[in-house]
C-alpha atoms as a PDB file:
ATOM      1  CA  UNK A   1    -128.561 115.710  78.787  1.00  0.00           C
ATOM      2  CA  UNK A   2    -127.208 113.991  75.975  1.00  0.00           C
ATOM      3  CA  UNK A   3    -123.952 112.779  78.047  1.00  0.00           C
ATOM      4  CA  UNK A   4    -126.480 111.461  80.912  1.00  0.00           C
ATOM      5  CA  UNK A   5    -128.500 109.534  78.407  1.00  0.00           C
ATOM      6  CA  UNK A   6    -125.228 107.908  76.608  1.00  0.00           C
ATOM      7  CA  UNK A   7    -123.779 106.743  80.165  1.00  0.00           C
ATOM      8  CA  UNK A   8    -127.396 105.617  80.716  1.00  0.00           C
ATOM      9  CA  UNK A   9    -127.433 101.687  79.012  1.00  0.00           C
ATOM     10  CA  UNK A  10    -123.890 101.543  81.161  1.00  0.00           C
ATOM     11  CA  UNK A  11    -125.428 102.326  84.291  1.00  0.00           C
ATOM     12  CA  UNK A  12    -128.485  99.727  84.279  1.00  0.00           C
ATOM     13  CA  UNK A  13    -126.038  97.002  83.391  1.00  0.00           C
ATOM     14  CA  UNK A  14    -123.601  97.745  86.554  1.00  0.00           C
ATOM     15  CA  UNK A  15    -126.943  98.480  88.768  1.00  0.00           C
ATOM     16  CA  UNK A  16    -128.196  94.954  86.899  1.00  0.00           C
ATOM     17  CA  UNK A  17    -125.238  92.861  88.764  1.00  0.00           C
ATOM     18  CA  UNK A  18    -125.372  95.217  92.227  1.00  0.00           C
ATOM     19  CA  UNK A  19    -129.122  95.081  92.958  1.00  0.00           C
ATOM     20  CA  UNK A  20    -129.971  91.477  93.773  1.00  0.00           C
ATOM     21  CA  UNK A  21    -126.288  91.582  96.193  1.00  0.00           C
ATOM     22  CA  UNK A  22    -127.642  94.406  98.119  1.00  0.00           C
ATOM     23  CA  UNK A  23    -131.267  92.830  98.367  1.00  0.00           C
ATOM     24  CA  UNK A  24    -129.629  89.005  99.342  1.00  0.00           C
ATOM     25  CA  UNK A  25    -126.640  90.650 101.798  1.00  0.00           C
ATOM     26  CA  UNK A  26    -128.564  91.490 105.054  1.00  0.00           C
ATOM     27  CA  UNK A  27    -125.260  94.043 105.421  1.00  0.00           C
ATOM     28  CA  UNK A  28    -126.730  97.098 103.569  1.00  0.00           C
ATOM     29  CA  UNK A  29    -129.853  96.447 105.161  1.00  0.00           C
ATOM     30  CA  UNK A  30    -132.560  96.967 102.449  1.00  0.00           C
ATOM     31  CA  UNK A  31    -135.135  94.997 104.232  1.00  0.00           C
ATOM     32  CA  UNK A  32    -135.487  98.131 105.918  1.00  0.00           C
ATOM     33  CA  UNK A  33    -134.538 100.536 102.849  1.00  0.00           C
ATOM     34  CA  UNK A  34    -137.485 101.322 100.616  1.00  0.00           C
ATOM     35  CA  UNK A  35    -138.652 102.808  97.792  1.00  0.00           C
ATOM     36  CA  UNK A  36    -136.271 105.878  96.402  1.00  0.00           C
ATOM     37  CA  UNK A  37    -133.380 105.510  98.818  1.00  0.00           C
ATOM     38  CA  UNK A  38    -132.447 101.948  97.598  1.00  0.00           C
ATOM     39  CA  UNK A  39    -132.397 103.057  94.329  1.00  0.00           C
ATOM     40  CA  UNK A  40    -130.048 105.678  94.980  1.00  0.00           C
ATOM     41  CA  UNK A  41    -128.030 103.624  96.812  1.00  0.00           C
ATOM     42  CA  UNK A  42    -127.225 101.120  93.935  1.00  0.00           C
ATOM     43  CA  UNK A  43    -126.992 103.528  91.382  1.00  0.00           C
ATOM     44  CA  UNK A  44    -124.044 105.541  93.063  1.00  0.00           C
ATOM     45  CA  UNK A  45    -122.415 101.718  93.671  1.00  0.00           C
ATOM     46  CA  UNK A  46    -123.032 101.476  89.749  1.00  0.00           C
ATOM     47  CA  UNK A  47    -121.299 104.532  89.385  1.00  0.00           C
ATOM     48  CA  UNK A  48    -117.786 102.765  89.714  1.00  0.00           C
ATOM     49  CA  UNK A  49    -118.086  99.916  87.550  1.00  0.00           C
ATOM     50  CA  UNK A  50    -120.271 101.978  84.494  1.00  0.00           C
ATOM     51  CA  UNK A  51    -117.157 103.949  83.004  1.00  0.00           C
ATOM     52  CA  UNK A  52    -115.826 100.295  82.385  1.00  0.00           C
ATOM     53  CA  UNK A  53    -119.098  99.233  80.808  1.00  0.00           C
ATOM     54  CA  UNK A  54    -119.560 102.354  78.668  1.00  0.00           C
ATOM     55  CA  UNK A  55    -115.858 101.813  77.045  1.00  0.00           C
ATOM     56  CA  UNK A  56    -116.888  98.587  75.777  1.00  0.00           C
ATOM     57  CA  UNK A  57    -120.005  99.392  74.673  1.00  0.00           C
ATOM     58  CA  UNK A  58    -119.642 102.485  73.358  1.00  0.00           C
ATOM     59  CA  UNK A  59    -117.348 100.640  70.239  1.00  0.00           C
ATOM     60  CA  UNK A  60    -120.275  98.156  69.831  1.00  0.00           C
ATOM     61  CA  UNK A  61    -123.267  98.449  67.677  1.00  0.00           C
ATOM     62  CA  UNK A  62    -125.883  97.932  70.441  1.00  0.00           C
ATOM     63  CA  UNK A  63    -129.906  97.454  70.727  1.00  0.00           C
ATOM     64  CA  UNK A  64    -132.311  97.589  73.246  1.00  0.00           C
ATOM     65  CA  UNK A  65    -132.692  94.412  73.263  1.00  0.00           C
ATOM     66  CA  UNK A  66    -128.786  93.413  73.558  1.00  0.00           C
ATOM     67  CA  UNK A  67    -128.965  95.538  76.639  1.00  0.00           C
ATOM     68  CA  UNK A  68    -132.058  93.805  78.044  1.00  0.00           C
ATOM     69  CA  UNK A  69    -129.944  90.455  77.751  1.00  0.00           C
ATOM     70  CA  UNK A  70    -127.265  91.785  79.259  1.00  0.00           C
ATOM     71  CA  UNK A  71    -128.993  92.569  82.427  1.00  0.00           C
ATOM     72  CA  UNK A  72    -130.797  89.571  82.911  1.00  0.00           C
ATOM     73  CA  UNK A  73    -127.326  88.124  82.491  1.00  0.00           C
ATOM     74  CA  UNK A  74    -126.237  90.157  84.996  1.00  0.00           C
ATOM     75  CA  UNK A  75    -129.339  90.037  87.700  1.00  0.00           C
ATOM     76  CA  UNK A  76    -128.604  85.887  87.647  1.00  0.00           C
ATOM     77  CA  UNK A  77    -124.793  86.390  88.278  1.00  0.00           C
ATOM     78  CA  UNK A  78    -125.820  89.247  90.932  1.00  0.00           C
ATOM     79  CA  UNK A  79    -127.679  86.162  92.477  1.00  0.00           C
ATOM     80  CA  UNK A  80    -125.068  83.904  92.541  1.00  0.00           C
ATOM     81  CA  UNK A  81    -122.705  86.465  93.792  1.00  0.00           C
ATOM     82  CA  UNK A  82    -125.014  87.406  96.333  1.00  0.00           C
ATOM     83  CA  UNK A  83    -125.912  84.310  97.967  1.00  0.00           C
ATOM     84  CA  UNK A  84    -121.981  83.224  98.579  1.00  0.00           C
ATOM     85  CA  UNK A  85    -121.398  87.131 100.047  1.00  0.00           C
ATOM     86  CA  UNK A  86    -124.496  86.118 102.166  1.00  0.00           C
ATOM     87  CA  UNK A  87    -123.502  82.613 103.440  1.00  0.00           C
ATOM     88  CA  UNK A  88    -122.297  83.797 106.635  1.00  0.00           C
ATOM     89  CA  UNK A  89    -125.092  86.030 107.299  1.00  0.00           C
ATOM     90  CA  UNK A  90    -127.513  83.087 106.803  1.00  0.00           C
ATOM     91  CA  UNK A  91    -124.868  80.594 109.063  1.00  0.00           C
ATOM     92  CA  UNK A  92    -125.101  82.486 112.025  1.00  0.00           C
ATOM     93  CA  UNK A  93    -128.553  83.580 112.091  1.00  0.00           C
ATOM     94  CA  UNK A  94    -129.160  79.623 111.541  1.00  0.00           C
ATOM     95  CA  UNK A  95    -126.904  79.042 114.651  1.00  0.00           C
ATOM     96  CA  UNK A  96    -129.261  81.007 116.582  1.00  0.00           C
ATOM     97  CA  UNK A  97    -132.487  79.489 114.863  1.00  0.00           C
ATOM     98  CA  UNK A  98    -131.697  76.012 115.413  1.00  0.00           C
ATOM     99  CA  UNK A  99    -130.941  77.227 119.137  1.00  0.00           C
ATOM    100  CA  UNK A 100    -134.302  78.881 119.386  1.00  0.00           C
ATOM    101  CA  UNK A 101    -136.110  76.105 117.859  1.00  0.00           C
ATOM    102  CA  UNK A 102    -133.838  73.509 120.934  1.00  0.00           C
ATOM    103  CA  UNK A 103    -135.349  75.511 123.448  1.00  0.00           C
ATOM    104  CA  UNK A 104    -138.677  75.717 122.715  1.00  0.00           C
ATOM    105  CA  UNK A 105    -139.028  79.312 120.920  1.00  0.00           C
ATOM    106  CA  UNK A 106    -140.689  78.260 118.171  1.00  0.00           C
ATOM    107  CA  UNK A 107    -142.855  75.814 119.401  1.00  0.00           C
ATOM    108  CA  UNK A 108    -146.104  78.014 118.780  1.00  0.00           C
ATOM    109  CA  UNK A 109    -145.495  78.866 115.498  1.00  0.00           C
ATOM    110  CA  UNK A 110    -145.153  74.967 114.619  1.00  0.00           C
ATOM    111  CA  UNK A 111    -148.041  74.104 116.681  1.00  0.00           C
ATOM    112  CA  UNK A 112    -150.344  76.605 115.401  1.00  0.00           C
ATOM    113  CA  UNK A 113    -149.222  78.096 111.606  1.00  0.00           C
ATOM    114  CA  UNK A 114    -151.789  80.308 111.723  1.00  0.00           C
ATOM    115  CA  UNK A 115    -150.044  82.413 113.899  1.00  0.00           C
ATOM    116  CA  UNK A 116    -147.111  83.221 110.803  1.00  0.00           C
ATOM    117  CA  UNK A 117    -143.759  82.803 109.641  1.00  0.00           C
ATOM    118  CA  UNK A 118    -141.441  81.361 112.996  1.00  0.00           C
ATOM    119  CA  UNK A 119    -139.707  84.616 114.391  1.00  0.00           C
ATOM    120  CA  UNK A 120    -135.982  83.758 115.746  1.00  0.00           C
ATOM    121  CA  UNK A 121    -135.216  85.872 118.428  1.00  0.00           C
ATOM    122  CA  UNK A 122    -131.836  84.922 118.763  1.00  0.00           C
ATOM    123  CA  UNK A 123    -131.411  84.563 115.175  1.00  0.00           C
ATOM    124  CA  UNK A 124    -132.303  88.034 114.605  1.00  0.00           C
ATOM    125  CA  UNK A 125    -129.578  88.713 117.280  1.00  0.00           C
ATOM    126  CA  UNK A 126    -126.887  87.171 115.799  1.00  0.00           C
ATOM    127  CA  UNK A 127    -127.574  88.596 112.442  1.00  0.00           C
ATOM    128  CA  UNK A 128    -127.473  91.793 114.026  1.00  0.00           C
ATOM    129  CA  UNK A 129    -124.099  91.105 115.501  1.00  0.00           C
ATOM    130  CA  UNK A 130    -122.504  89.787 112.450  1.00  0.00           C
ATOM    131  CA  UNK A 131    -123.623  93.118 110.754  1.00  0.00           C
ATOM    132  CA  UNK A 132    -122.185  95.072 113.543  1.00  0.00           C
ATOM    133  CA  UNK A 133    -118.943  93.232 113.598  1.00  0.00           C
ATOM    134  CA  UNK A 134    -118.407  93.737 109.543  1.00  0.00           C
ATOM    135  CA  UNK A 135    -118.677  97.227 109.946  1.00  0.00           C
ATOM    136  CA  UNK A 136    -116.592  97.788 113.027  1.00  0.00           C
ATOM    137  CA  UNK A 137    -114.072  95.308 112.537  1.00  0.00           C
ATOM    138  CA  UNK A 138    -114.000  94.819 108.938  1.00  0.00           C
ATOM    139  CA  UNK A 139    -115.967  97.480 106.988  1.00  0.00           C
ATOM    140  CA  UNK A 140    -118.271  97.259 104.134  1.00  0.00           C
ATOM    141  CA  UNK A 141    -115.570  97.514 101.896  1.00  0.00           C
ATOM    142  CA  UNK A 142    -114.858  93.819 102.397  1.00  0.00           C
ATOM    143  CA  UNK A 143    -118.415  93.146 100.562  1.00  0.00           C
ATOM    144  CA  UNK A 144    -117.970  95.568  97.420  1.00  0.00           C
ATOM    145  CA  UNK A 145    -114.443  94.555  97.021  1.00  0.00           C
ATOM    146  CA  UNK A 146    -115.698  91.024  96.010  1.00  0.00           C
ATOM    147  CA  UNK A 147    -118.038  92.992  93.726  1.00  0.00           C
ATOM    148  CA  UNK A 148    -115.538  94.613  91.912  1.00  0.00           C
ATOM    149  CA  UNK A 149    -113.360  91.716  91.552  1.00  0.00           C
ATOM    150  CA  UNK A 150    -115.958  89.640  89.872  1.00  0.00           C
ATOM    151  CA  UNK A 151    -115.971  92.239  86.622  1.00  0.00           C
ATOM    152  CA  UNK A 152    -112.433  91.059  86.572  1.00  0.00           C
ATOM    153  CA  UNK A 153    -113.718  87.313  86.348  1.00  0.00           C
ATOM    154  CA  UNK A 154    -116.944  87.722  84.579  1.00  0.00           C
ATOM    155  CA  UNK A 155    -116.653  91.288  82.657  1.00  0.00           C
ATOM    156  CA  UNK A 156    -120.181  92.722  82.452  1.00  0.00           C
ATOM    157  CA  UNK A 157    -120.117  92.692  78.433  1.00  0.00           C
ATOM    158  CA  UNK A 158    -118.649  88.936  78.484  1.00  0.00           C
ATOM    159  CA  UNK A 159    -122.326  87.319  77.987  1.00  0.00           C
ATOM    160  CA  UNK A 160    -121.174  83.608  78.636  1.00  0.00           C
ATOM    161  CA  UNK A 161    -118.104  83.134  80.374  1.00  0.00           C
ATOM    162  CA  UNK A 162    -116.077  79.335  80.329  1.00  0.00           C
ATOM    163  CA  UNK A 163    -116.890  77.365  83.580  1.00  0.00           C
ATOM    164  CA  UNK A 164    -113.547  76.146  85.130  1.00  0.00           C
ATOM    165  CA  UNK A 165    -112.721  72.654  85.390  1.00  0.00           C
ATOM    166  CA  UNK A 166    -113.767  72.152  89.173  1.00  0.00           C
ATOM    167  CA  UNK A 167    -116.530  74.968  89.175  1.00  0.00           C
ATOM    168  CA  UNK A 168    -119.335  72.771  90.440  1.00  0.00           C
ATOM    169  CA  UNK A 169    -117.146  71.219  92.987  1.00  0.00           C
ATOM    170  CA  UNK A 170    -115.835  74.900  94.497  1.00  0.00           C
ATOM    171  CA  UNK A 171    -119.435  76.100  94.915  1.00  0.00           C
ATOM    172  CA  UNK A 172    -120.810  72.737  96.356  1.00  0.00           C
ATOM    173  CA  UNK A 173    -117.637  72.638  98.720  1.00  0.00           C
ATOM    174  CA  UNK A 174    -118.383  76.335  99.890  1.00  0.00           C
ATOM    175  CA  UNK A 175    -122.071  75.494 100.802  1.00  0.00           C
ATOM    176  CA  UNK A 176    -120.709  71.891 102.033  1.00  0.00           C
ATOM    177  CA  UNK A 177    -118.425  74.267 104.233  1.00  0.00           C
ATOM    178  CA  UNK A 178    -120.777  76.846 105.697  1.00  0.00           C
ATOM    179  CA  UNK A 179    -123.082  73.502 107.001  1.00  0.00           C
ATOM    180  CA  UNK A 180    -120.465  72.226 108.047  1.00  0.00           C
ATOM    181  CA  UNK A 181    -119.210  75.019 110.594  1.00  0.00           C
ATOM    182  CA  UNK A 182    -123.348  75.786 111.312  1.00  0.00           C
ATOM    183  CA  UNK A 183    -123.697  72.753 112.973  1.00  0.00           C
ATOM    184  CA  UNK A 184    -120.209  72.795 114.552  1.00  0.00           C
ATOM    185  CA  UNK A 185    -120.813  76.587 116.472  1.00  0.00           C
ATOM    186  CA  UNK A 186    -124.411  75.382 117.615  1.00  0.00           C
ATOM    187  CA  UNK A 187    -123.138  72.197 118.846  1.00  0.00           C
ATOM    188  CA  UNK A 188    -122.478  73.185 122.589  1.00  0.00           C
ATOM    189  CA  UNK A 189    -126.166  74.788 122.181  1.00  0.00           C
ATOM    190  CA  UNK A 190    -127.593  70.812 121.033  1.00  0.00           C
ATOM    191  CA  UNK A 191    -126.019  69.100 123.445  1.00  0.00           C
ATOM    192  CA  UNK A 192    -126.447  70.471 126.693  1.00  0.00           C
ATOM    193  CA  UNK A 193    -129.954  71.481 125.766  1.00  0.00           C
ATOM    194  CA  UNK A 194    -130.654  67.847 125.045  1.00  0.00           C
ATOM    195  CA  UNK A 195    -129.197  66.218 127.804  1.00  0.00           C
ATOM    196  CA  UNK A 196    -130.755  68.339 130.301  1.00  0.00           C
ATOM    197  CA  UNK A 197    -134.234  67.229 128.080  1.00  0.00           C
ATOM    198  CA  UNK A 198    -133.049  63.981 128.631  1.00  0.00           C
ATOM    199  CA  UNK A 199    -132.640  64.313 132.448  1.00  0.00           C
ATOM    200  CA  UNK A 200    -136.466  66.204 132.665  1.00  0.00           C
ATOM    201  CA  UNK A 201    -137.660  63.046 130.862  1.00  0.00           C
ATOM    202  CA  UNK A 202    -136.383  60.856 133.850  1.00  0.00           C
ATOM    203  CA  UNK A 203    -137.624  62.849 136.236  1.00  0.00           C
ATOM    204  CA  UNK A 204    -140.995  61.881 134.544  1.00  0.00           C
ATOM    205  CA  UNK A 205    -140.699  58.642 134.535  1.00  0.00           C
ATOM    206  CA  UNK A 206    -139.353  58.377 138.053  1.00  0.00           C
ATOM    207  CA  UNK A 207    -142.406  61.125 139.126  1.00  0.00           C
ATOM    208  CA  UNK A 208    -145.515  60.412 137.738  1.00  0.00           C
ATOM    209  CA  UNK A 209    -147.465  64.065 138.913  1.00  0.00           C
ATOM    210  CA  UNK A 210    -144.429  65.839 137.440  1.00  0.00           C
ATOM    211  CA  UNK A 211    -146.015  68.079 134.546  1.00  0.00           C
ATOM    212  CA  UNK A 212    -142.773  67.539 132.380  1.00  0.00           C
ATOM    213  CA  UNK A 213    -144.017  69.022 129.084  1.00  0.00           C
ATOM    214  CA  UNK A 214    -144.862  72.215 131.371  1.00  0.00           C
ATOM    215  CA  UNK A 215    -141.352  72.367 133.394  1.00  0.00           C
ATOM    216  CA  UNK A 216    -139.317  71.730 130.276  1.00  0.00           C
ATOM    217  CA  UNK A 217    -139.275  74.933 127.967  1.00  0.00           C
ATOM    218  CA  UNK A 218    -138.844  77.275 130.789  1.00  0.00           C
ATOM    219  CA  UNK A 219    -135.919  75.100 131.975  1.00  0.00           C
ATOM    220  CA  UNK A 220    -134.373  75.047 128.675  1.00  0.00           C
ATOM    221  CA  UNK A 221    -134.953  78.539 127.960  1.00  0.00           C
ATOM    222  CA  UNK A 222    -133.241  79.838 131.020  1.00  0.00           C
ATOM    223  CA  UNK A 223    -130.222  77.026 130.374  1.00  0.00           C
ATOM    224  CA  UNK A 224    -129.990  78.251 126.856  1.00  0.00           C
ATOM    225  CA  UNK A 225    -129.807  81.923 127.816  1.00  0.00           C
ATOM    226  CA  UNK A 226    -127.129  80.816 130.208  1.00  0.00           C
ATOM    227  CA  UNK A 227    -124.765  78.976 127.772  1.00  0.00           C
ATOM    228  CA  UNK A 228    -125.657  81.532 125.138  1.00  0.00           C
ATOM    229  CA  UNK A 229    -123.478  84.058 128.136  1.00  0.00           C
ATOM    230  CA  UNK A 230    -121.037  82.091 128.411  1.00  0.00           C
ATOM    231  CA  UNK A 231    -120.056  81.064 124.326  1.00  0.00           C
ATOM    232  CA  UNK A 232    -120.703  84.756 123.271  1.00  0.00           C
ATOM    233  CA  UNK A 233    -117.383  85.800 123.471  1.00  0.00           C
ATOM    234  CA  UNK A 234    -115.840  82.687 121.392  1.00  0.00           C
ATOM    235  CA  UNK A 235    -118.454  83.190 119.133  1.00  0.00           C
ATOM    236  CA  UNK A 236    -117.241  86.672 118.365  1.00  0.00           C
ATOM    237  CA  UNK A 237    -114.214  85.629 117.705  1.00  0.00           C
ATOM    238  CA  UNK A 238    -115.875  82.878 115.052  1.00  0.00           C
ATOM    239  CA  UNK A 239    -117.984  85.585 113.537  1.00  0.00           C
ATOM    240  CA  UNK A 240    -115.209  87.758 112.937  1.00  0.00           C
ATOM    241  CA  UNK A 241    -113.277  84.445 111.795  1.00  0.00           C
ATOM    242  CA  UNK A 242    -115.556  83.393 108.736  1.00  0.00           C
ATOM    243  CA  UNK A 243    -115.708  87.402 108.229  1.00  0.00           C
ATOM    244  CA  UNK A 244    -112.422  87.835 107.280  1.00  0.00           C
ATOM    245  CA  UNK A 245    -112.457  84.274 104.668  1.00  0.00           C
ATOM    246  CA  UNK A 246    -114.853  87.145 102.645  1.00  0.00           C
ATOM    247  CA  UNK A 247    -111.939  88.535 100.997  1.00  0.00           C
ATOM    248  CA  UNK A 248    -111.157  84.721  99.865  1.00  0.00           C
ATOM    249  CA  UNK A 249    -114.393  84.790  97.535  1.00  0.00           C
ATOM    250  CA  UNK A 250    -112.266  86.292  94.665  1.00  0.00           C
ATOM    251  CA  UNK A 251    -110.503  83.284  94.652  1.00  0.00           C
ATOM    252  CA  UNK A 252    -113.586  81.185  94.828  1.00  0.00           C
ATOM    253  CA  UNK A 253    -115.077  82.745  91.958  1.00  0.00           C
ATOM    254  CA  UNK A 254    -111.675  82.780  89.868  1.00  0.00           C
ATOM    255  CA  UNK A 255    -111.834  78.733  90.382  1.00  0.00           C
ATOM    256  CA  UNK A 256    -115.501  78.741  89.261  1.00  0.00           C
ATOM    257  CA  UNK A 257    -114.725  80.956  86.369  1.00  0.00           C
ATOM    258  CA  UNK A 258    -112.256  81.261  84.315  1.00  0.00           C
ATOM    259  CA  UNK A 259    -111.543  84.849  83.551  1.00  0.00           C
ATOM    260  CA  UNK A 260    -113.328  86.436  80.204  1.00  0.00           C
ATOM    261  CA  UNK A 261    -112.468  88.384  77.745  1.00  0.00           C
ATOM    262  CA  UNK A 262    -115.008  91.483  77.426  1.00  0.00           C
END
């Protein structure tokens, strides 16, 4: 009992960093995960970084309130590092968004707010498939790897540690990068989608008892379905693409940070 309540302090300060990952990363899926479970789940990922945390503390004359600090230290990196581990998750299901939202999807939900928040189908799909292609491809090691290598960067017991020269500029070009590629992979989507809205309109003008705001979304829909057929299997091989550039975070956060003495 006494062991358990010295390893304690270590254990909320790794579970301080892991939590807001796991909640950010759609990958372990805690949108679904409730209550005890998640909990569980976090502490036994705590469990490998602790015995590092409880050899520097345990030389350290330490408060409750020291520890406190240190995991709201910790929760804000856990943020930071959870938001670039999530930037692909977020691309993709924005591919699919901005496709759902070209071909009329979401058109209720922006008529009519009252009905709720805009549900994505095909967002939700390609979520889905980046998840499934992490694990099968890839694994969920690729995720916690990045986790452990950022106590290498930013030790959990370092409390401020020195940005780099070009920190800003890394994490600005990261988010400049996964915009970038967003619109890129829904491009095809855009284009043909708005072309053929462009040749509905003509039909309008040129046919005055054509209901063009009726014929429209069903058109689009079933042209978007069929393009969506025929770029799934390239954009496989794109999801598994900016899947493997995970493992380059380490990297990224070694030219944000630079590395800390505990």
């Amino acid at each position: 009992m006494l062991l358990y309540l010295e390893y304690l302090p270590s254990l909320l300060v790794g579970m301080a960093r892991i939590y807001p990952c796991a909640i950010l990363v759609p990958a372990f899926c805690f949108q679904h995960i409730r209550g005890l479970p998640r909990h569980v789940i976090v502490m036994v990922m705590a469990f490998i970084p602790a015995p590092g945390i409880h050899a520097v503390l345990v030389g350290q004359d330490y408060s409750a309130l020291m520890i406190v600090g240190l995991m709201c230290k910790e929760a804000a990196l856990g943020i930071l590092l959870g938001v670039l581990l999530a930037m692909p998750f977020w691309m993709f299901e924005s591919v699919g968004a901005l496709l759902d939202n070209q071909r009329g999807a979401l058109a209720g939900g922006q008529l009519n707010p009252s009905l709720g928040p805009d549900a994505t189908p095909i967002g939700h799909l390609f979520k889905q498939v980046v998840i499934y292609l992490l694990i099968v491809v890839l694994g969920l090691s690729v995720l916690t790897q990045v986790i452990w290598d950022s106590y290498l960067i930013w030790p959990a017991t370092a409390w401020v540690p020195l940005p780099a020269v070009n920190g800003f500029s890394t994490f600005i070009g990261l988010l400049g990068d996964t915009f970038t590629h967003m619109m890129l992979y829904v491009a095809p989507f855009i284009a043909v989608l708005l072309f053929l809205e462009f040749g509905i309109a003509l039909l309008g003008v040129y046919s005055q008892q054509l209901q063009v705001s009726t014929l429209a979304p069903p058109v689009k829909c079933l042209a978007g379905i069929g393009i969506l057929l025929l770029y799934f299997p390239l954009l496989q091989d794109l999801i598994v693409g900016r899947l493997n550039l995970l493992g380059d975070l380490k990297h990224s956060l070694g030219l944000m940070f630079q590395v800390s003495a505990p």
